[in-house]
N, C-alpha and C. Protein backbone atom coordinates (compact mmCIF):
# COMPACT_ATOMS: atom_id res chain seq x y z
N UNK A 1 -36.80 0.02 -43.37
CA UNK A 1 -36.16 1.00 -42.52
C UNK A 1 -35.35 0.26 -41.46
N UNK A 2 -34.13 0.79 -41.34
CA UNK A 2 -33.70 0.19 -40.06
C UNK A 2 -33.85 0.00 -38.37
N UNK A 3 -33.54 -0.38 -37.87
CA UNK A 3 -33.88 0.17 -36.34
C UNK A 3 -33.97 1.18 -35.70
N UNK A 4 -34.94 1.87 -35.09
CA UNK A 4 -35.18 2.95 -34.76
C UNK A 4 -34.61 3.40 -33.65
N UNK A 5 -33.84 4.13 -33.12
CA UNK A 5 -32.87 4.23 -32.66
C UNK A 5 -33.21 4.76 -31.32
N UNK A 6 -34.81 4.30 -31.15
CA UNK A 6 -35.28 4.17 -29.41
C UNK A 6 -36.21 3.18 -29.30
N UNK A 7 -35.21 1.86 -28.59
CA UNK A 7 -36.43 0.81 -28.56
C UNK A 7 -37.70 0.99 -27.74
N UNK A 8 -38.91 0.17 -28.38
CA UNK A 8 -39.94 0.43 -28.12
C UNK A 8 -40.73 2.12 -28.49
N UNK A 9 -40.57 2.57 -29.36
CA UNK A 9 -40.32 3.98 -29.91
C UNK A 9 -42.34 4.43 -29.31
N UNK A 10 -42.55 3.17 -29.98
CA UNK A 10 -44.13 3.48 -30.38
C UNK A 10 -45.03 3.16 -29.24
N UNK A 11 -44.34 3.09 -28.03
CA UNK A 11 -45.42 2.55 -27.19
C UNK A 11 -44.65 3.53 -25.59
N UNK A 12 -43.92 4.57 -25.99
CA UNK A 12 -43.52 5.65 -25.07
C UNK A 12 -44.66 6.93 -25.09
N UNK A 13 -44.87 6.60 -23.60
CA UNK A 13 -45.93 8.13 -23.83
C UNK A 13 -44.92 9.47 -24.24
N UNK A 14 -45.35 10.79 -24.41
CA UNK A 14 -45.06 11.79 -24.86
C UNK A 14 -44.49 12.55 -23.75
N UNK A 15 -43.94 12.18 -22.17
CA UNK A 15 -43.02 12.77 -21.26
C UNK A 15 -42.09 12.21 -21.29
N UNK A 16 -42.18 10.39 -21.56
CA UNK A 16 -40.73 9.81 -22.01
C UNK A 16 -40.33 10.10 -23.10
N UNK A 17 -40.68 10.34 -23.89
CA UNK A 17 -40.03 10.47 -25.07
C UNK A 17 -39.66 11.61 -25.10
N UNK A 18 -40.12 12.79 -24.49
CA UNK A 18 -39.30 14.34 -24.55
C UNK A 18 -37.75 14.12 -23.87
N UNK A 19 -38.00 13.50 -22.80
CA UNK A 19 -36.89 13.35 -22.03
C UNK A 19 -35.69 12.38 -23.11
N UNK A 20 -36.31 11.65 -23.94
CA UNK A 20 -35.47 10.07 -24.15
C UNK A 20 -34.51 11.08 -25.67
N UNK A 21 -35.81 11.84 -26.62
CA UNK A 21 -35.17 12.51 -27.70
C UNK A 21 -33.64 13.12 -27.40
N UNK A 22 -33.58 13.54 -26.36
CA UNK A 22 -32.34 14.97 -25.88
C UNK A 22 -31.37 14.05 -26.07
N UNK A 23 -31.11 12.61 -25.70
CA UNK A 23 -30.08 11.90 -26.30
C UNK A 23 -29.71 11.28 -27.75
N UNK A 24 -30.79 11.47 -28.64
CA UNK A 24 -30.32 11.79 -29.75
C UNK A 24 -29.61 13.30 -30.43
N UNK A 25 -29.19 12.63 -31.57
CA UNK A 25 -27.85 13.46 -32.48
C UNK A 25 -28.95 13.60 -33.61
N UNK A 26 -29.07 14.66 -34.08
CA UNK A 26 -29.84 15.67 -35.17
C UNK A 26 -30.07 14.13 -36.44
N UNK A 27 -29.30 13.47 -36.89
CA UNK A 27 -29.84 12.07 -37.74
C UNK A 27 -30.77 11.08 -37.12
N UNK A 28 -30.49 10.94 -35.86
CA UNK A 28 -31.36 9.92 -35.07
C UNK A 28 -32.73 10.72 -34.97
N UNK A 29 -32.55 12.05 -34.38
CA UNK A 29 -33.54 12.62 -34.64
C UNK A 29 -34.84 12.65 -35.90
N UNK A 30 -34.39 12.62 -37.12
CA UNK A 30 -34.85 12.71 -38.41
C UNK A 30 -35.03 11.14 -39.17
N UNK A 31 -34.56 10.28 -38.53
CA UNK A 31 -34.84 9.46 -38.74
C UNK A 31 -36.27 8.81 -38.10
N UNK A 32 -36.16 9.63 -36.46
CA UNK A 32 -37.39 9.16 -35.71
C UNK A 32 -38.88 10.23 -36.04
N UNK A 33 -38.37 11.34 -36.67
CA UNK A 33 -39.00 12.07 -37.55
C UNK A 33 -39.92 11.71 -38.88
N UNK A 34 -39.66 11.10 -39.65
CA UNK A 34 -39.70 10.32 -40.67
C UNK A 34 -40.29 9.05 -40.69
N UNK A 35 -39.90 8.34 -39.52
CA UNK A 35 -41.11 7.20 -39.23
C UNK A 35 -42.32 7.63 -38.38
N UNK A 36 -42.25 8.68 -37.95
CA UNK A 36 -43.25 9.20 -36.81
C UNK A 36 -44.14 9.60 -37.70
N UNK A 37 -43.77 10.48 -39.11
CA UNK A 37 -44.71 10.89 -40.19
C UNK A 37 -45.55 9.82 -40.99
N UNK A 38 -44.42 8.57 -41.54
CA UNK A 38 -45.24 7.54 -42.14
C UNK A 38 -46.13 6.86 -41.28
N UNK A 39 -46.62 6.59 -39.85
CA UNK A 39 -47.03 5.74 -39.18
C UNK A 39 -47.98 6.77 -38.16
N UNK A 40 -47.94 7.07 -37.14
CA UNK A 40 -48.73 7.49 -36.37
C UNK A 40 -48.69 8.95 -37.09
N UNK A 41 -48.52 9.62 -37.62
CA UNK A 41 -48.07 11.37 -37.48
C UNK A 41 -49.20 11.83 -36.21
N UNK A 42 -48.76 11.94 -34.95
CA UNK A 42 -49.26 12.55 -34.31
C UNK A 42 -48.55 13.98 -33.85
N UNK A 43 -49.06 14.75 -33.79
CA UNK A 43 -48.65 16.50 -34.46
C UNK A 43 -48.19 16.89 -32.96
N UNK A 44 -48.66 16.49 -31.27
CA UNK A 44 -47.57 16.76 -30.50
C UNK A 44 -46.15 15.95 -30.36
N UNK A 45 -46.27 14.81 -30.94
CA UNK A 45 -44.89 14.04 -31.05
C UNK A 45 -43.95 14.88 -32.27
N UNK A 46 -44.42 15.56 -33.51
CA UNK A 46 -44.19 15.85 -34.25
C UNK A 46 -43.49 17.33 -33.90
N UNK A 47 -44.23 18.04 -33.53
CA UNK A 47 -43.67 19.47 -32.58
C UNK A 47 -42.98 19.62 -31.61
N UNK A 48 -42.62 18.02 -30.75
CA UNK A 48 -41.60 18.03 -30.12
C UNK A 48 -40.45 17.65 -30.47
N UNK A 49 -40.40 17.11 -31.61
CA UNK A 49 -39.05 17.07 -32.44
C UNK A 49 -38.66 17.87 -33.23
N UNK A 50 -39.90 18.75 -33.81
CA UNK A 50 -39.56 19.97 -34.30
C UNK A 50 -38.55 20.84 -33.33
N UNK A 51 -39.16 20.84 -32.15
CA UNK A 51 -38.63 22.01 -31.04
C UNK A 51 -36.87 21.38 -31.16
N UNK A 52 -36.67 19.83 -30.40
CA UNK A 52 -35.50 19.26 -30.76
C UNK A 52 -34.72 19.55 -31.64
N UNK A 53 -35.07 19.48 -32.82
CA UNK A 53 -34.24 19.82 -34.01
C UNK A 53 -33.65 20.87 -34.19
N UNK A 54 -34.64 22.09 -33.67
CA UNK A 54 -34.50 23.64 -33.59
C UNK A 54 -33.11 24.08 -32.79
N UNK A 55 -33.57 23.02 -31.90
CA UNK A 55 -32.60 23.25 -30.15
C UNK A 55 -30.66 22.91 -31.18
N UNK A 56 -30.78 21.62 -31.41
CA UNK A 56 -29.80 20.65 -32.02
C UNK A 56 -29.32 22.01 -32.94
N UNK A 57 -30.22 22.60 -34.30
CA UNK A 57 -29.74 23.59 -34.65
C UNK A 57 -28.74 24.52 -34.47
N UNK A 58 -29.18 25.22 -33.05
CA UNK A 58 -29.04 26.43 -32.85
C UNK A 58 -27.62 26.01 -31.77
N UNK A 59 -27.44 24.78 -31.76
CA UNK A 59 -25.92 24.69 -31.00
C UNK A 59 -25.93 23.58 -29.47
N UNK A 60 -26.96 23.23 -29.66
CA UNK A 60 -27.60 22.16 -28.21
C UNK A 60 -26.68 20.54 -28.71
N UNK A 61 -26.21 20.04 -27.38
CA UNK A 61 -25.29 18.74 -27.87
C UNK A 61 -26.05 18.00 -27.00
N UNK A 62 -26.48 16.66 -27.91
CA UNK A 62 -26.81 15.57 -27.23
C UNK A 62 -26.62 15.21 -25.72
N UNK A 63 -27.73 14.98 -25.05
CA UNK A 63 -27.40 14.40 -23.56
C UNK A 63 -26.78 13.41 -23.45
N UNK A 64 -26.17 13.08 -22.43
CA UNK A 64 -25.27 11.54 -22.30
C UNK A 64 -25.43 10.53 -21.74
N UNK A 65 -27.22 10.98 -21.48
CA UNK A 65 -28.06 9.65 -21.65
C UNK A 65 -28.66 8.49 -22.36
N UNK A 66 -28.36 7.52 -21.75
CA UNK A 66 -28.55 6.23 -22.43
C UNK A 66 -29.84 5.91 -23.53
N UNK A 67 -29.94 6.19 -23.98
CA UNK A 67 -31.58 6.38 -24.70
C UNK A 67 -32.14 4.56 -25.25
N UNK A 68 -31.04 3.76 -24.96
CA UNK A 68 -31.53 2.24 -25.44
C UNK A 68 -32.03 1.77 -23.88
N UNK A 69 -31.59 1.89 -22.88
CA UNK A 69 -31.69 1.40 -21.73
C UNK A 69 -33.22 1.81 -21.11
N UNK A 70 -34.04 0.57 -21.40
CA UNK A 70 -35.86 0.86 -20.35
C UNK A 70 -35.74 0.67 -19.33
N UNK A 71 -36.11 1.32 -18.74
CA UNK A 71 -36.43 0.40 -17.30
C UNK A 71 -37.07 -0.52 -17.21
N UNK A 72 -37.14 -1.70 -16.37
CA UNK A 72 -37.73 -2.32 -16.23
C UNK A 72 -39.12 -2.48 -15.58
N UNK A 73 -40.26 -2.15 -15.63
CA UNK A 73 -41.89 -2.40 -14.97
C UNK A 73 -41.88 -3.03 -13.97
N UNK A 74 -42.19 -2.73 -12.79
CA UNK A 74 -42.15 -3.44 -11.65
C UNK A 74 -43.59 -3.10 -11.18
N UNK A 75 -43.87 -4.56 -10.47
CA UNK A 75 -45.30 -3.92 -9.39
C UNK A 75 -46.13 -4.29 -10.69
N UNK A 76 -47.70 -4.29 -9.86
CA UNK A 76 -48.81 -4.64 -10.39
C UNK A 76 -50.09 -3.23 -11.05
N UNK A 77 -50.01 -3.46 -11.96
CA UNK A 77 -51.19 -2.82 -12.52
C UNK A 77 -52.65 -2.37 -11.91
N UNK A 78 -52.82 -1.57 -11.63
CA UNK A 78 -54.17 -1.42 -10.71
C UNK A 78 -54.16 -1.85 -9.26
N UNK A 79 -55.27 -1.62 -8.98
CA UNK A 79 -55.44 -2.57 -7.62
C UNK A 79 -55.08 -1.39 -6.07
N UNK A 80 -55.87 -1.36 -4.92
CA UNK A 80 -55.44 -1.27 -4.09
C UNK A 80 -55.05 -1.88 -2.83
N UNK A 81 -53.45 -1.78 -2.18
CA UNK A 81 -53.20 -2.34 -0.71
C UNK A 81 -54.05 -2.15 0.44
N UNK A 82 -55.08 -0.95 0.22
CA UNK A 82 -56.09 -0.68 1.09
C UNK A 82 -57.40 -1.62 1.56
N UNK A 83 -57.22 -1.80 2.53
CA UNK A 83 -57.86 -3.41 3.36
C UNK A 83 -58.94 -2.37 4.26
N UNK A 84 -60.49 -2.80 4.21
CA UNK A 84 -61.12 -2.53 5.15
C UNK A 84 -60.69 -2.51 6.52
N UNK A 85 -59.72 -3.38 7.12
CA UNK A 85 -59.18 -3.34 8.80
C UNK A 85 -58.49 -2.23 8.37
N UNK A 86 -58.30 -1.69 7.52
CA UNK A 86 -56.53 -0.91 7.97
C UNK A 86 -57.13 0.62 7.06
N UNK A 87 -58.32 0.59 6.91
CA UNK A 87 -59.44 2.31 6.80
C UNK A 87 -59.78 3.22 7.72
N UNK A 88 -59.44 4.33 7.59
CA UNK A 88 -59.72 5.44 8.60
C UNK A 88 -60.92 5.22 8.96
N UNK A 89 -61.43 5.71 10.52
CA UNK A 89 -62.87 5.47 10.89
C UNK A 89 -64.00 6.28 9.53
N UNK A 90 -65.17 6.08 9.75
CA UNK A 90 -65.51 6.98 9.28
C UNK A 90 -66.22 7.92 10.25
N UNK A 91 -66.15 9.87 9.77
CA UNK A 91 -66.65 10.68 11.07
C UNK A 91 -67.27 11.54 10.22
N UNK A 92 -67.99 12.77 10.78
CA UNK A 92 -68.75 13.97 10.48
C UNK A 92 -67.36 14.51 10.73
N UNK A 93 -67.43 15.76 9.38
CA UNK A 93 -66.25 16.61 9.33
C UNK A 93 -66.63 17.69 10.32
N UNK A 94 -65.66 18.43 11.22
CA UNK A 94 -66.38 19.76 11.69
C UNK A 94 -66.79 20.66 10.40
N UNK A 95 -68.08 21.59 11.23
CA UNK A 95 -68.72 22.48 10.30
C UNK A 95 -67.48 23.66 11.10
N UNK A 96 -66.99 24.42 10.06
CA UNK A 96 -66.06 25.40 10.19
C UNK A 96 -64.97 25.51 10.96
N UNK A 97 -64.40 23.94 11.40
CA UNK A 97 -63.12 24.02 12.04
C UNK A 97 -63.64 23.97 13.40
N UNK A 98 -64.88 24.51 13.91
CA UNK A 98 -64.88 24.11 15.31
C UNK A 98 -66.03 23.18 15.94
N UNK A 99 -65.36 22.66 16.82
CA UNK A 99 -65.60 21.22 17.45
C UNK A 99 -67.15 21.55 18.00
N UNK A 100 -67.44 22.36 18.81
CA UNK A 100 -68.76 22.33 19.54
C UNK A 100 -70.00 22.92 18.63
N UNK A 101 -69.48 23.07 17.52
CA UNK A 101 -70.90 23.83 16.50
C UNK A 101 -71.26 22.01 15.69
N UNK A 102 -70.60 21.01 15.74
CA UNK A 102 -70.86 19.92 15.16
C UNK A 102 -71.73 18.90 15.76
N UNK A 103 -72.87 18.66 15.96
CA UNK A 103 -73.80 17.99 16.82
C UNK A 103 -73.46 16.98 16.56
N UNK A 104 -73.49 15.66 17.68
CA UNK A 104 -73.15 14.23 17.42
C UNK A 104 -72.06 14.24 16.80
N UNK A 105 -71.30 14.96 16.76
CA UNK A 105 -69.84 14.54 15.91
C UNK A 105 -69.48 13.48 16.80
N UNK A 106 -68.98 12.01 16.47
CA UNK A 106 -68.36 10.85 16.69
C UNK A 106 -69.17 9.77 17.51
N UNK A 107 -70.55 11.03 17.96
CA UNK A 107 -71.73 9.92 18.60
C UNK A 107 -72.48 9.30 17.21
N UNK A 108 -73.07 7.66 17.91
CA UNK A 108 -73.84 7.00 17.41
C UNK A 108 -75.11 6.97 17.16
């Protein structure tokens, strides 16, 4: 088969790829159709190209978005910037919004 006509096809979750399809043309479509069946067939990837195709059908023209262009991943995986010095105190929440029904609120 030739190149699939959205790089990295198989490793786009299912909100990029709704968005990325609309710039394919009804062949690109069926082509990404067709490998989606031999290889993963997963049946919401499958129903959203159904819907596509339907759309393309009924008179819908390709977006004139770039569909080869990824972004690039920036930033680190996991992890938080949140530093014990730089944590809200910790307090007793008020009981119902008011201050004097909360005993020891902020005492030790």
């Amino acid at each position: 088969m030739s190149e699939l006509p959205l790089p990295e096809y198989d490793e786009l979750p299912l909100a990029s790829l709704q968005h990325r399809i609309r710039s394919l043309d009804e062949e690109q479509l069926d082509q990404l159709m067709s490998y989606e069946l031999k290889h993963a067939n997963r049946l919401p990837v499958l129903e959203l190209m159904r819907v596509r195709k339907r759309q393309l059908h009924d008179g819908a023209e390709p977006s004139h978005g770039e569909h080869t262009k990824i972004p690039e991943v920036t930033g680190h995986a996991g992890g938080s910037p949140a530093k014990q010095q730089t944590a809200a105190e910790p307090n007793t929440p008020l009981r119902h919004g008011v201050a004097d029904q909360t005993p020891h609120r902020g005492r030790s």
